[in-house]
Protein backbone atom coordinates (compact mmCIF):
# COMPACT_ATOMS: atom_id res chain seq x y z
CA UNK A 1 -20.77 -15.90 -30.95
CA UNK A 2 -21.55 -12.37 -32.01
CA UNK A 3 -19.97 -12.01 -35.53
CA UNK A 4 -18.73 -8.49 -37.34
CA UNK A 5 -20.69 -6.94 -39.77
CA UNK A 6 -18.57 -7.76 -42.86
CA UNK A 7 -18.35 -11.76 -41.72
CA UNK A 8 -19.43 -14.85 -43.23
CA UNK A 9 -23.07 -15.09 -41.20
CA UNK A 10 -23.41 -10.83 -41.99
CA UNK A 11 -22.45 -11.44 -45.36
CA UNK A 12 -24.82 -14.49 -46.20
CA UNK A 13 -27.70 -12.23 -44.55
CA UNK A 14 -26.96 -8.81 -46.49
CA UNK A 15 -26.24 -10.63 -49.71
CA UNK A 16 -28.89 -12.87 -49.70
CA UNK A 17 -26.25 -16.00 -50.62
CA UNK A 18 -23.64 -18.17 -48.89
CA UNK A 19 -20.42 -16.58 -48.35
CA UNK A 20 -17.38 -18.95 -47.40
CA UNK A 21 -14.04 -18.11 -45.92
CA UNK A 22 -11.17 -19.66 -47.19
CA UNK A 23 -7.71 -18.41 -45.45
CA UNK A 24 -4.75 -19.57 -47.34
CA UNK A 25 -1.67 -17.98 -45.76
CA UNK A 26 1.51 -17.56 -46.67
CA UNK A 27 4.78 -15.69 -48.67
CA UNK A 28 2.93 -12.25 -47.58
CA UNK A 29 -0.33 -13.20 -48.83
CA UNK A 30 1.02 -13.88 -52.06
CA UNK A 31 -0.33 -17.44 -52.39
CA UNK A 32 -3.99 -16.84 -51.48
CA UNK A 33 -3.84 -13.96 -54.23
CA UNK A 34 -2.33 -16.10 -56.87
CA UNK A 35 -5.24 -18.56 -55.78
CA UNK A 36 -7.38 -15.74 -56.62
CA UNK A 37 -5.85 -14.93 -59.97
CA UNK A 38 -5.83 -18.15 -61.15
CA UNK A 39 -9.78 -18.73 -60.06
CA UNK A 40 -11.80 -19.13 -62.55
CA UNK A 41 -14.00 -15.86 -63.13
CA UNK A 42 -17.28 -16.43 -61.85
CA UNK A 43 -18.24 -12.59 -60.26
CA UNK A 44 -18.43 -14.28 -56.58
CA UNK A 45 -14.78 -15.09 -56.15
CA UNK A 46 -13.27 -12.43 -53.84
CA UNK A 47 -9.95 -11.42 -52.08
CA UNK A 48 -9.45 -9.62 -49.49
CA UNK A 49 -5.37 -9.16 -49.09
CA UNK A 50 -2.87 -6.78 -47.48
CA UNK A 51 -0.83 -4.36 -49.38
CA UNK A 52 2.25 -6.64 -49.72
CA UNK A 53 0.88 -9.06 -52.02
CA UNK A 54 -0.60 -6.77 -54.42
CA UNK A 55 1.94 -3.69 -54.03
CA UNK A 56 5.09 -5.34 -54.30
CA UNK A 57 4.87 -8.21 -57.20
CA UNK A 58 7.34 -6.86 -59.46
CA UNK A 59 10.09 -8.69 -57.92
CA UNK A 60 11.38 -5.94 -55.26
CA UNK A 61 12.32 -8.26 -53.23
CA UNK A 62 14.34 -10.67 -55.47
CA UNK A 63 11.16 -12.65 -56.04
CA UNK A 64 8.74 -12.09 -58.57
CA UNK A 65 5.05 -12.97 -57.37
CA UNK A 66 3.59 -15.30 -60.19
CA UNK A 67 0.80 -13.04 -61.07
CA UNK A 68 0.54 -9.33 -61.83
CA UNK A 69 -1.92 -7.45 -59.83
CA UNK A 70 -3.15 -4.85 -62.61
CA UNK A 71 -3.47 -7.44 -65.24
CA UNK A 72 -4.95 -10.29 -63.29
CA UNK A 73 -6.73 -8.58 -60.83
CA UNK A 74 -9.52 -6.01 -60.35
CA UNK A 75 -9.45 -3.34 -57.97
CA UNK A 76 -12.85 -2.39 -56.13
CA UNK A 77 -12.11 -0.76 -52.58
CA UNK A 78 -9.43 0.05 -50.39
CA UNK A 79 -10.74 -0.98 -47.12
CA UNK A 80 -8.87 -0.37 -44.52
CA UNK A 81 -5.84 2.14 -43.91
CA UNK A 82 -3.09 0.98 -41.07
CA UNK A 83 -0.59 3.85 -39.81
CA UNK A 84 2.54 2.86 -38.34
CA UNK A 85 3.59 3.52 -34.88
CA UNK A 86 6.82 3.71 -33.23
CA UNK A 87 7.08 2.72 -29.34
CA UNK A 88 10.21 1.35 -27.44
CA UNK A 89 10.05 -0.11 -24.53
CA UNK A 90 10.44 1.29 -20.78
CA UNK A 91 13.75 -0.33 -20.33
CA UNK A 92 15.32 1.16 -23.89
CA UNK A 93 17.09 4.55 -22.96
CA UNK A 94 15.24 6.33 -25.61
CA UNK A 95 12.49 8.85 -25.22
CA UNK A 96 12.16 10.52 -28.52
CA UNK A 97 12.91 9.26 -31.95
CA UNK A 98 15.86 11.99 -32.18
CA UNK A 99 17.05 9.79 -28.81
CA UNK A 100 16.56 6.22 -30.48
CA UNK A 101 18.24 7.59 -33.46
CA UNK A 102 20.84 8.64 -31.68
CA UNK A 103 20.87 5.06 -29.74
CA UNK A 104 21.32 2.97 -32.73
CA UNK A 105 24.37 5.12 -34.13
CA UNK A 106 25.98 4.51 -31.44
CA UNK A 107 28.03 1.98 -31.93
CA UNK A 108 26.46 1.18 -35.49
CA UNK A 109 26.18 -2.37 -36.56
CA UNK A 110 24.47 -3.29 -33.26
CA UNK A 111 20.76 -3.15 -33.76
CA UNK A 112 18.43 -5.13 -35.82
CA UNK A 113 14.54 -4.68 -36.15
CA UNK A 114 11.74 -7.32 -37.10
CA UNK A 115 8.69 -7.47 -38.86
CA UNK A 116 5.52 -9.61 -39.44
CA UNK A 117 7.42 -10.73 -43.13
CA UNK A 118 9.38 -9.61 -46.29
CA UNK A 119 7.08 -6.76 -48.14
CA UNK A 120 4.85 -5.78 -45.16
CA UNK A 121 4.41 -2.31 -44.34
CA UNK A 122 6.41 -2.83 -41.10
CA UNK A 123 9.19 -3.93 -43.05
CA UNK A 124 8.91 -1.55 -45.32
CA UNK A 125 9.13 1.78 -42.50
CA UNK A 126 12.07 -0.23 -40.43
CA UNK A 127 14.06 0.30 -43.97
CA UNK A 128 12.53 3.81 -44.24
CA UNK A 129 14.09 4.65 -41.09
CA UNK A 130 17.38 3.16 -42.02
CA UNK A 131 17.51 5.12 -45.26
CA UNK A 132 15.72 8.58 -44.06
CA UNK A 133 18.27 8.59 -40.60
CA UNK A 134 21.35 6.92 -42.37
CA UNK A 135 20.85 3.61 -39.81
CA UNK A 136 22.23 0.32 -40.66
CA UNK A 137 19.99 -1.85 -38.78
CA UNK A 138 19.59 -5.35 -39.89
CA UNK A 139 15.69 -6.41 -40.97
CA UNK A 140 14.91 -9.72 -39.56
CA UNK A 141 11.33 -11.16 -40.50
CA UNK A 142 10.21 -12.41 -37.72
CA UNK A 143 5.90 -13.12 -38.35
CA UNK A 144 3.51 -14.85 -36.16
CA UNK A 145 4.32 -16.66 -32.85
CA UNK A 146 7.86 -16.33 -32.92
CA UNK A 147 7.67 -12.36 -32.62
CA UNK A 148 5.17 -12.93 -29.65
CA UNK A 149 7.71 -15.07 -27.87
CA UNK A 150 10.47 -12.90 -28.40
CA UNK A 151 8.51 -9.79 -27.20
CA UNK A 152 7.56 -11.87 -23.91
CA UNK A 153 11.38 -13.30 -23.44
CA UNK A 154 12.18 -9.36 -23.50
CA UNK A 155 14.27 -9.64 -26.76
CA UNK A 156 12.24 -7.12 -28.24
CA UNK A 157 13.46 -3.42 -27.55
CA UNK A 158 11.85 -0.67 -29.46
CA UNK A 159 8.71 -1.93 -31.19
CA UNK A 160 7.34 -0.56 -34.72
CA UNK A 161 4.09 -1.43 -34.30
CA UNK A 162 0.99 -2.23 -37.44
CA UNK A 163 -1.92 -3.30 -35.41
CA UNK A 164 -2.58 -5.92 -34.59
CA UNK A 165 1.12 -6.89 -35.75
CA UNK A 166 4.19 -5.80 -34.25
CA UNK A 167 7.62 -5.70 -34.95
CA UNK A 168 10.38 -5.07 -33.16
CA UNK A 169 14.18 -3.08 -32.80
CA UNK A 170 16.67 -5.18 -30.56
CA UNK A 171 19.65 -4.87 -29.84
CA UNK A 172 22.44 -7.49 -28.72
C-alpha cells in the first residue's frame, strides 16, 4: 500500500518516532477535539480537525461545544483550504445560478438542501445562499452514507459540493 506523505508510516520515518492514528468521529468533529482538549499535555498529542469544530463552539448552533478553542487549544497551521462549488444536476432546469435562483422562488417553500452535518462549511454556504438571494430553503443534514444513497436514488437535485463531501438541493 503506497501511503501519503503526511501518514502514519511517512510520519514515523520523517519524525524519527511512532505516530498513531486515532479517528474519533462525531457531532462535527467536536468530540475528537474535546478528546484533544482534555489530553493531557505531553507536546506529541495532535489534532487535525475541520473548521466546524473549532470555528463554531460558541454555541451558534444552540449547542455549546464543551471546550473553547482559543483557550484550550493551540493553533499551529492551517492546512488545507476547501472552496465550495455549486453544480445541479442535468435533469434540474437550471443552467446558471441566476436560473436556480430563480427555480427555487418559484413556488417558495418547495426546496430543501443537505449537507455533510450542522456547522460544516456546506451548511454554512446553503444558508448563505438563502440569506444573500432571500431563499427559504430548508437545511437538512444529511452526512455520510445516507447522502450517497440519496444522490444514487436521484433525490438529490442541485448539489453544493466540499470535496470529497457533497451536499445536495432537492426538491419535492
Amino acid at each position: 500500500m503506497r501511503w501519503p506523505a503526511c501518514s502514519p508510516p511517512a510520519l514515523t520515518e520523517s519524525l524519527a518516532a511512532n505516530v498513531v492514528v486515532e479517528n474519533v468521529p462525531g457531532a462535527g468533529g467536536t468530540i475528537g477535539v474535546d478528546r484533544m482538549a482534555k489530553a493531557v499535555p505531553d507536546g506529541y498529542t495532535l489534532v487535525l480537525s475541520g473548521d466546524a469544530a473549532l470555528v463554531l463552539t460558541g454555541g451558534a448552533y444552540g449547542v455549546k461545544a464543551p471546550y473553547e478553542t482559543l483557550r484550550d487549544l493551540a493553533p499551529i497551521a492551517q492546512l488545507i483550504i476547501t472552496p465550495n462549488v455549486l453544480v445541479v444536476s442535468n435533469d434540474v432546469p437550471a443552467r446558471s445560478v441566476a436560473e436556480l435562483v430563480a427555480l427555487v422562488r418559484s413556488p417558495p417553500g418547495r426546496f430543501s438542501f443537505a449537507s455533510g452535518g450542522i456547522g460544516f462549511s456546506t451548511h454554512r454556504a446553503g444558508e448563505s445562499m438563502n440569506s444573500m438571494a432571500g431563499l427559504d430553503m430548508v437545511h437538512v443534514p444529511n452526512p455520510g452514507p445516507l447522502a450517497r444513497r440519496d444522490r444514487r436514488a436521484c433525490r438529490a437535485r442541485p448539489s453544493r459540493c466540499r470535496a470529497p463531501r457533497r451536499s445536495s438541493i432537492t426538491s419535492p
